[in-house]
Protein backbone atom coordinates (compact mmCIF):
# COMPACT_ATOMS: atom_id res chain seq x y z
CA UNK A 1 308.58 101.03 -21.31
CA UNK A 2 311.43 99.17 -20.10
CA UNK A 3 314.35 98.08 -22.68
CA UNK A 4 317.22 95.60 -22.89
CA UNK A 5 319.20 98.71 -22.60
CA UNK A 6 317.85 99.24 -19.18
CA UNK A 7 318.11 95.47 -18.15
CA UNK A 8 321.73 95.53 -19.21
CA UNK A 9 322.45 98.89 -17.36
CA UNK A 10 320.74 97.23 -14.26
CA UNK A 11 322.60 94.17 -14.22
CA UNK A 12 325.59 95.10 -15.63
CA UNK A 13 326.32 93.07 -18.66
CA UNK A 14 325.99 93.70 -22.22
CA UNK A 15 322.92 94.48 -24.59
CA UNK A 16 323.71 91.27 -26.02
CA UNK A 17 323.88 88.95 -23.12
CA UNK A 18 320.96 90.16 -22.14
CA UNK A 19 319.16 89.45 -25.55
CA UNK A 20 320.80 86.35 -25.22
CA UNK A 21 319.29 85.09 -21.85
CA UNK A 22 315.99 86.25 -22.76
CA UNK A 23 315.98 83.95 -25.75
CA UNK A 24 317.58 81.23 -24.25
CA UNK A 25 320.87 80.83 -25.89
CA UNK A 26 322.94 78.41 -24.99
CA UNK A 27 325.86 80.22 -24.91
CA UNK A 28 325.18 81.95 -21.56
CA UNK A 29 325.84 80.51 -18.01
CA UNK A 30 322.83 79.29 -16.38
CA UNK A 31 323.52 81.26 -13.36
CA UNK A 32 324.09 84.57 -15.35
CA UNK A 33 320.80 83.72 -17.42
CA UNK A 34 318.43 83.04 -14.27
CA UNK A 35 319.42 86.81 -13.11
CA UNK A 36 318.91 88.83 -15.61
CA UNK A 37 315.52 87.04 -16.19
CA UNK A 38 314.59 88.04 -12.72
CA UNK A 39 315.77 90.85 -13.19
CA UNK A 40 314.01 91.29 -16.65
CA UNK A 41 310.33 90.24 -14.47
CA UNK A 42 311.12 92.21 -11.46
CA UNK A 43 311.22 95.73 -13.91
CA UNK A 44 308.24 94.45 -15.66
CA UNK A 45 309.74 94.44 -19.15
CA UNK A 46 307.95 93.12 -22.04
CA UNK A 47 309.32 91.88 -25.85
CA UNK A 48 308.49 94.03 -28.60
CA UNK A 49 306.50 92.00 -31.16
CA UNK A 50 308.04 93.88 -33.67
CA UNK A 51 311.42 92.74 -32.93
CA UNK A 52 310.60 89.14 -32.21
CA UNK A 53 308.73 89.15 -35.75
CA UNK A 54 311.83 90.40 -37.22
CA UNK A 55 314.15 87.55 -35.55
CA UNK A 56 311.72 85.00 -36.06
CA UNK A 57 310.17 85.73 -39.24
CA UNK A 58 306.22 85.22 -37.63
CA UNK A 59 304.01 87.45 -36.93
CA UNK A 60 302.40 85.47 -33.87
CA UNK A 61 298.98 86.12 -34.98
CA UNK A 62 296.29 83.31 -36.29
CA UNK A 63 293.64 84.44 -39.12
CA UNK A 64 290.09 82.56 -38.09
CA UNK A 65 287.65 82.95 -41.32
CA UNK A 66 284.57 82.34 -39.50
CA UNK A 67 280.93 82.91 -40.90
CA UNK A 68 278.22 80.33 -39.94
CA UNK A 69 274.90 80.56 -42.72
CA UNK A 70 272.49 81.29 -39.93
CA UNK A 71 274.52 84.63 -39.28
CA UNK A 72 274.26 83.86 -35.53
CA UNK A 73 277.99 84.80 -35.19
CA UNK A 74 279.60 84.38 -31.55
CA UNK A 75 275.86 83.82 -30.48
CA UNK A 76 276.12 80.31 -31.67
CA UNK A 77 277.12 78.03 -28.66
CA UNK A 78 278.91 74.83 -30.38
CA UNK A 79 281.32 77.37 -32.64
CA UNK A 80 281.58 79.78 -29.62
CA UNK A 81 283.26 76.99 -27.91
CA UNK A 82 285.36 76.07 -30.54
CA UNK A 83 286.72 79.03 -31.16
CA UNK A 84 287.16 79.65 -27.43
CA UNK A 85 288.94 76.54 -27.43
CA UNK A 86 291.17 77.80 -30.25
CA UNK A 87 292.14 80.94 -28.72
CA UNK A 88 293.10 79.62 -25.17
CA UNK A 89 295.32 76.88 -26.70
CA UNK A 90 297.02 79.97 -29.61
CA UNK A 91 297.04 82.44 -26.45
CA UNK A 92 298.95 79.61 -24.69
CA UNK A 93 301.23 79.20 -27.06
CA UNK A 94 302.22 82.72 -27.54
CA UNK A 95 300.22 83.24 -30.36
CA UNK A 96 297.11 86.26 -30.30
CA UNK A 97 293.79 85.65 -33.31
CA UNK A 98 292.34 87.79 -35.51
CA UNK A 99 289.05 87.28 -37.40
CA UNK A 100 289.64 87.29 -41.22
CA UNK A 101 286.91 88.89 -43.54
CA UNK A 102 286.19 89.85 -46.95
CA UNK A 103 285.13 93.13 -46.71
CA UNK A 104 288.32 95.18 -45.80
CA UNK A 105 289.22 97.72 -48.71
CA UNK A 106 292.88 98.54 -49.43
CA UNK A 107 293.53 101.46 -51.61
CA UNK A 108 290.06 101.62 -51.95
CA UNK A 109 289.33 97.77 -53.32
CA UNK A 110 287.52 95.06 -51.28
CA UNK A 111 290.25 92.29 -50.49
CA UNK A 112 289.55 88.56 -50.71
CA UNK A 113 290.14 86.33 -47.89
CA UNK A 114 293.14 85.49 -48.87
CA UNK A 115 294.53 89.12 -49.25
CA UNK A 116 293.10 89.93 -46.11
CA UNK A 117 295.35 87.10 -44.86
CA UNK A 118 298.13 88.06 -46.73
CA UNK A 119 297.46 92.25 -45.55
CA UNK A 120 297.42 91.03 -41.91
CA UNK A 121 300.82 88.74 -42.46
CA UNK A 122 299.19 85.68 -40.71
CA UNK A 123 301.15 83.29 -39.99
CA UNK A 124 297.98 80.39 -40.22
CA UNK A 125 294.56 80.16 -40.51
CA UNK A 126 292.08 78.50 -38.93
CA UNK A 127 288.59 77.75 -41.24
CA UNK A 128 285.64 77.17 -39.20
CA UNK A 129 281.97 77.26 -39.83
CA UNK A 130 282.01 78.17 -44.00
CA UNK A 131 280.71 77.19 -47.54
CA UNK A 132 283.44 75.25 -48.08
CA UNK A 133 283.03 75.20 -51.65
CA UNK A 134 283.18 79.55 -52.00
CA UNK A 135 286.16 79.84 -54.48
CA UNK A 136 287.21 82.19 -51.97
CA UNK A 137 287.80 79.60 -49.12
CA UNK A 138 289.23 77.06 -51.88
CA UNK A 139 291.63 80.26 -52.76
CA UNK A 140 292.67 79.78 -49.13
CA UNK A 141 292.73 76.14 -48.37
CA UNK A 142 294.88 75.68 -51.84
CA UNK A 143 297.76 78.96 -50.62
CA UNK A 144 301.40 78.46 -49.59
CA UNK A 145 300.21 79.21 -45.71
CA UNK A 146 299.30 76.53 -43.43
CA UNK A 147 295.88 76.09 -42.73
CA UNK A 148 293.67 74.21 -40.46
CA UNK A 149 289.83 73.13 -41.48
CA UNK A 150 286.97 72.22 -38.33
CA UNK A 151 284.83 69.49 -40.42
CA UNK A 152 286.18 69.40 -43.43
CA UNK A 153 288.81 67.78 -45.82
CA UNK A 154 290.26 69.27 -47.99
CA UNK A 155 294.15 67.54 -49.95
CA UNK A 156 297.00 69.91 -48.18
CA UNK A 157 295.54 70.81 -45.32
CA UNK A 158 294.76 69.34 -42.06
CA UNK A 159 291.85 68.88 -40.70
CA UNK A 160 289.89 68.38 -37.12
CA UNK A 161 286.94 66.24 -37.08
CA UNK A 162 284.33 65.89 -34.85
CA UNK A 163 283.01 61.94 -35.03
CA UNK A 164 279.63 63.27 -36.72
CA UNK A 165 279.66 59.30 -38.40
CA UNK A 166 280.43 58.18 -34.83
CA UNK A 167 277.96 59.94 -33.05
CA UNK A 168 274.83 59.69 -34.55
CA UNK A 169 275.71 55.81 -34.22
CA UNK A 170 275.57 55.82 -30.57
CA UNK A 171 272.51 58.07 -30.64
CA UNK A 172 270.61 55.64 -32.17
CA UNK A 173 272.25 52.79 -30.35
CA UNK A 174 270.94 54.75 -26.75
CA UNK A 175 267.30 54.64 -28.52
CA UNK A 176 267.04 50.90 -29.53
CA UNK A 177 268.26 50.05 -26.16
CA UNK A 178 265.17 52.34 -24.90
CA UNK A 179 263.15 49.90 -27.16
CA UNK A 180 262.62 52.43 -29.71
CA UNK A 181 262.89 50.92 -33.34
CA UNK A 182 260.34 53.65 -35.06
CA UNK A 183 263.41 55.91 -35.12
CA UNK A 184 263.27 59.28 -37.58
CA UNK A 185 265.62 61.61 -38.27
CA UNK A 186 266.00 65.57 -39.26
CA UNK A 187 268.93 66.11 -40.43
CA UNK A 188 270.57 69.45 -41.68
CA UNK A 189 271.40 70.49 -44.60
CA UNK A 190 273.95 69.61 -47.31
CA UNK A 191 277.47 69.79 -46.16
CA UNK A 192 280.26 67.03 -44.82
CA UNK A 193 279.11 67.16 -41.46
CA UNK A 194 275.50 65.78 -42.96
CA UNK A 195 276.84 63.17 -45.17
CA UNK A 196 278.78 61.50 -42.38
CA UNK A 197 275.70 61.72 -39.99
CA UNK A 198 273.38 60.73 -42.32
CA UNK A 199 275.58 57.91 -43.47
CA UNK A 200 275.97 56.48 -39.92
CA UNK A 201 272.51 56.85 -39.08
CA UNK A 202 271.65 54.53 -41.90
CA UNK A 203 274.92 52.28 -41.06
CA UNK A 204 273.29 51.96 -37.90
CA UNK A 205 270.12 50.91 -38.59
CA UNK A 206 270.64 48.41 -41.22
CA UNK A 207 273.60 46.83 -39.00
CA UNK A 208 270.08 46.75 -36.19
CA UNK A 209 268.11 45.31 -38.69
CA UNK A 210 265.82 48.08 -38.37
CA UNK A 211 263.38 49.18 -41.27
CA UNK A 212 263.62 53.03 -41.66
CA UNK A 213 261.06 54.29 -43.93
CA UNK A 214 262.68 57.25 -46.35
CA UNK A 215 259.92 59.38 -44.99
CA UNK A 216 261.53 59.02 -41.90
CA UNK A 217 265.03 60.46 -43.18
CA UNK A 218 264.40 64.64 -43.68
CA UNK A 219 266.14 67.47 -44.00
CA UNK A 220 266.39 70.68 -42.46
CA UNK A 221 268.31 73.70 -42.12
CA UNK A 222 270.89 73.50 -39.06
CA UNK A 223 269.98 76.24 -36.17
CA UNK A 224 266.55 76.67 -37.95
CA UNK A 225 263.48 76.19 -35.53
CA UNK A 226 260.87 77.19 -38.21
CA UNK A 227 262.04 74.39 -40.54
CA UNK A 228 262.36 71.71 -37.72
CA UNK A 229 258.67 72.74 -36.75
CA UNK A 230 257.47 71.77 -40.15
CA UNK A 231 259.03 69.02 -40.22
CA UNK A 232 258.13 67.60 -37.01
CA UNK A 233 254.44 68.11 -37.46
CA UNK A 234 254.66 66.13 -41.00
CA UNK A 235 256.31 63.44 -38.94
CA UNK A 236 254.01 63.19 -35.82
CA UNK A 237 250.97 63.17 -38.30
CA UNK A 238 251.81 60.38 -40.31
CA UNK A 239 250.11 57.40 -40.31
CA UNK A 240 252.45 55.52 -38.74
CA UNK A 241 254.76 57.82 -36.62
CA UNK A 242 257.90 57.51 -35.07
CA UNK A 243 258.43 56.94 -31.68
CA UNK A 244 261.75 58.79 -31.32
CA UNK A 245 262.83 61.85 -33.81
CA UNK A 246 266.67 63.09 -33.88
CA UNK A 247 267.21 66.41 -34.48
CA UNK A 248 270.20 68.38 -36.56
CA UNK A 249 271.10 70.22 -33.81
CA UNK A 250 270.36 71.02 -30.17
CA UNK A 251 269.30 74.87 -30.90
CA UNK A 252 266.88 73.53 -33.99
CA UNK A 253 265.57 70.71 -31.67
CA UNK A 254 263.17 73.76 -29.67
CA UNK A 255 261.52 73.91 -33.00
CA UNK A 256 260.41 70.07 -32.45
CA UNK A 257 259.65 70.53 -29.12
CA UNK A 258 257.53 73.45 -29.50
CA UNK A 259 255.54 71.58 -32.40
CA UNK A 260 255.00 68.43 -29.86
CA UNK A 261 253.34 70.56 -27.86
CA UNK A 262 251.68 72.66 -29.59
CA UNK A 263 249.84 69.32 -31.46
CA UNK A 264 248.92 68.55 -27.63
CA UNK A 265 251.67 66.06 -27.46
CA UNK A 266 254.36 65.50 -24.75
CA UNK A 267 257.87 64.81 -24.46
CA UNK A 268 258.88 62.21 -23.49
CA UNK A 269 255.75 60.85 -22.88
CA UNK A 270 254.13 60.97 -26.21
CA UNK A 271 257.36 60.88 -28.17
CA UNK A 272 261.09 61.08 -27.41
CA UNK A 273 263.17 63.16 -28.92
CA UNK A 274 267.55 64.10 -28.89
CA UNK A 275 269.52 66.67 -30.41
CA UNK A 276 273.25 66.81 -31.53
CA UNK A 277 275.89 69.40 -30.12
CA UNK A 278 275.64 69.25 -26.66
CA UNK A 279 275.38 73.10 -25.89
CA UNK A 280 275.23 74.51 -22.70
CA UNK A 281 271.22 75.62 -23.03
CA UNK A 282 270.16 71.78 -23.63
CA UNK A 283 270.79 71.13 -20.08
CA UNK A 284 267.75 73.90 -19.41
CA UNK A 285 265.27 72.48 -21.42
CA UNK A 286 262.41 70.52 -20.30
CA UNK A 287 262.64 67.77 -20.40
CA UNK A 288 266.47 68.39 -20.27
CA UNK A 289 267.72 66.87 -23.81
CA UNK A 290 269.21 64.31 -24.51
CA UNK A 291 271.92 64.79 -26.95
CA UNK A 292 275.38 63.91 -28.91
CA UNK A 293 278.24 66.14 -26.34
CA UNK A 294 280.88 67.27 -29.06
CA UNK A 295 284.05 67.79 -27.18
CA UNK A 296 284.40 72.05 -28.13
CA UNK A 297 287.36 72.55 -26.25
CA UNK A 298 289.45 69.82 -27.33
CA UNK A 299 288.19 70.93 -31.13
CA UNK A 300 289.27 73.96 -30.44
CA UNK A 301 292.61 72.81 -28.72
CA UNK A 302 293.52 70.74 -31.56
CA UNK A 303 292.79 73.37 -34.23
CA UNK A 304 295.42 75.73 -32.86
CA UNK A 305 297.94 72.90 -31.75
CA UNK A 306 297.89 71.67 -35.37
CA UNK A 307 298.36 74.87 -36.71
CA UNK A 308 300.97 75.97 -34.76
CA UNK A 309 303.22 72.84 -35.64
CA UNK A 310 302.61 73.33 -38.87
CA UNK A 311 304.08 76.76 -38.67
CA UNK A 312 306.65 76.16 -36.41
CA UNK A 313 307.71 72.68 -37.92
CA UNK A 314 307.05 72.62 -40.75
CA UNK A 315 309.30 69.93 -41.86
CA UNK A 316 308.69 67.41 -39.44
CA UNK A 317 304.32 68.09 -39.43
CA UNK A 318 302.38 66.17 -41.62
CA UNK A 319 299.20 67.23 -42.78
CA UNK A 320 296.46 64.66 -41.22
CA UNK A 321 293.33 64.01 -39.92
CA UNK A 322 292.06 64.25 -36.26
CA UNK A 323 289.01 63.15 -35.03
CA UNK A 324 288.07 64.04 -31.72
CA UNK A 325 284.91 61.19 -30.07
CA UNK A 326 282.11 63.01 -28.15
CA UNK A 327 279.28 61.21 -25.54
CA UNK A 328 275.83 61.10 -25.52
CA UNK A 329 274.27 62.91 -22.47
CA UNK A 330 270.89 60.86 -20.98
CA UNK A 331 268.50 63.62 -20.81
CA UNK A 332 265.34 63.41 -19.90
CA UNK A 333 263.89 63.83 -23.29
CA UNK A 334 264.55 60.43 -24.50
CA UNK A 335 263.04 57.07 -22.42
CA UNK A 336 262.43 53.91 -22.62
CA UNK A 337 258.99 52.67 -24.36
């Protein structure tokens, strides 16, 4: 592996001018600083992390406590995205993630989350896709390192938002302009994410003037075709059903679909129907859904930018709230009555 000993014995300067070029002192010509960086690239040489750690006092490396309740892990195409999203903008930066869990043993006893974190010297974490209310994620979110929440707020740390209240507002805008105003919705179950959907959905409707029966507000487990089935089927066989049902997620909205049809039913003729997330497998449905697009990447993007400032600056970062608007994608799932 190629040293600064070797790049000064090439160009034929010191050790230290060398270390000073490649960190971009200032006290170095700009002519004598270009060379021995092209020098430095020509013989392939690359920093020891161990040394930069030391003269920086970071580690470089990101903790990501991930753990969504339907145990889909990386399977799970709106986190998947996410987290892709956070590890392009981290890798960008310089910066290399490491999944955090809390079953690692040291000296033969299983370390919390936070000791993991601590164990692994990260220099931030990034909380996506948890029971925010474990006392082992509140151990986290409440520790002297800076931390970064997806969906959730939580006082001293900052968090990225998706516009959940937002969205579900222009999903049930694109309906009543369809001429829909038998409207139901399925949505997931208890968390911040739900609240602020559920709130805007009935925001919506009473700014619309529309009358919403409560039978027509359900819940169901996010990701969870079996419970969307059941639900569906109570809703199509009521009395007086809706003309248009809105479903927790994109994934849980086949479980909908599949109970349409399997009551004889079709979509969109029958009934329409929309999801929320925006994954990649919506657009292969058919009908192709209509849904709520969450903007992953920038989610993602955000996470690790925020992060990173607040390790890097720590001073001048404040801790805040992002939220990042999505689109609704006009599938074929959802027309006009």
């Amino acid at each position: 592996m190629i040293s600064i000993k070797d790049i000064s014995a090439a160009c034929g300067v010191s050790v230290a001018t060398v270390s000073k070029a490649l960190n971009d002192q200032k006290d170095i010509g700009a002519a004598t600083k270009a060379r021995i960086k092209a020098k430095a690239l020509e013989m392939g040489y690359v920093p020891n992390s161990a040394s930069r750690s030391l003269k920086t006092h970071h580690s470089y490396n990101l903790g990501v406590i991930y753990k969504d309740n339907a145990e889909s892990g990386l399977a799970h195409g709106f986190y998947a995205q996410v987290l892709e999203g956070v590890k392009r903008k981290a890798e960008g930066l310089g910066y290399d993630i490491t999944f955090v869990n809390n079953s690692s043993y040291s000296g033969g006893r299983k370390l919390s989350y936070l000791e993991h974190c601590k164990y692994r010297n990260f220099d931030g974490v990034a909380i996506v896709c948890v029971d925010f209310e474990d006392p082992q994620i509140q151990e986290v979110m409440e520790a002297d390192i800076p931390t970064v929440t997806l969906d959730f707020i939580h006082p001293g740390c900052s968090a990225v938002m998706s516009d959940n209240y937002g969205g579900i507002r222009e999903l049930v805008k694109y309906a009543y302009e369809q001429g829909h105003r038998k409207i139901a919705y399925i949505h997931g179950e208890k968390a911040m994410v739900t609240e602020e959907r559920v709130r805007g959905f009935k925001d919506i409707c009473n700014e619309m003037e529309l009358n919403i029966p409560d039978e027509y507000i359900v819940a169901a487990a996010y990701r969870d075709t079996m419970s969307t089935h059941l639900r569906t089927e109570k809703l199509i066989k009521m009395p007086d059903p809706p003309t248009c049902i809105l479903f927790p997620d994109d994934f849980a909205a086949i479980g909908g679909l599949n109970c349409i049809y399997r009551n004889g039913m079709t979509v969109p003729g029958s009934i329409s129907i929309a999801g929320f997330d925006g994954i990649e497998m919506s657009r292969y449905l058919d009908p192709t859904l209509t849904t709520y697009v969450q903007n992953t990447e920038r989610l993602g993007n955000e996470m690790a930018d925020k992060l990173i400032a607040h390790i890097e600056y720590p001073e001048k970062t404040v801790v805040d709230v992002r939220t990042i608007s999505g689109y609704v994608f006009h599938g074929d799932s959802l027309k006009p009555i």
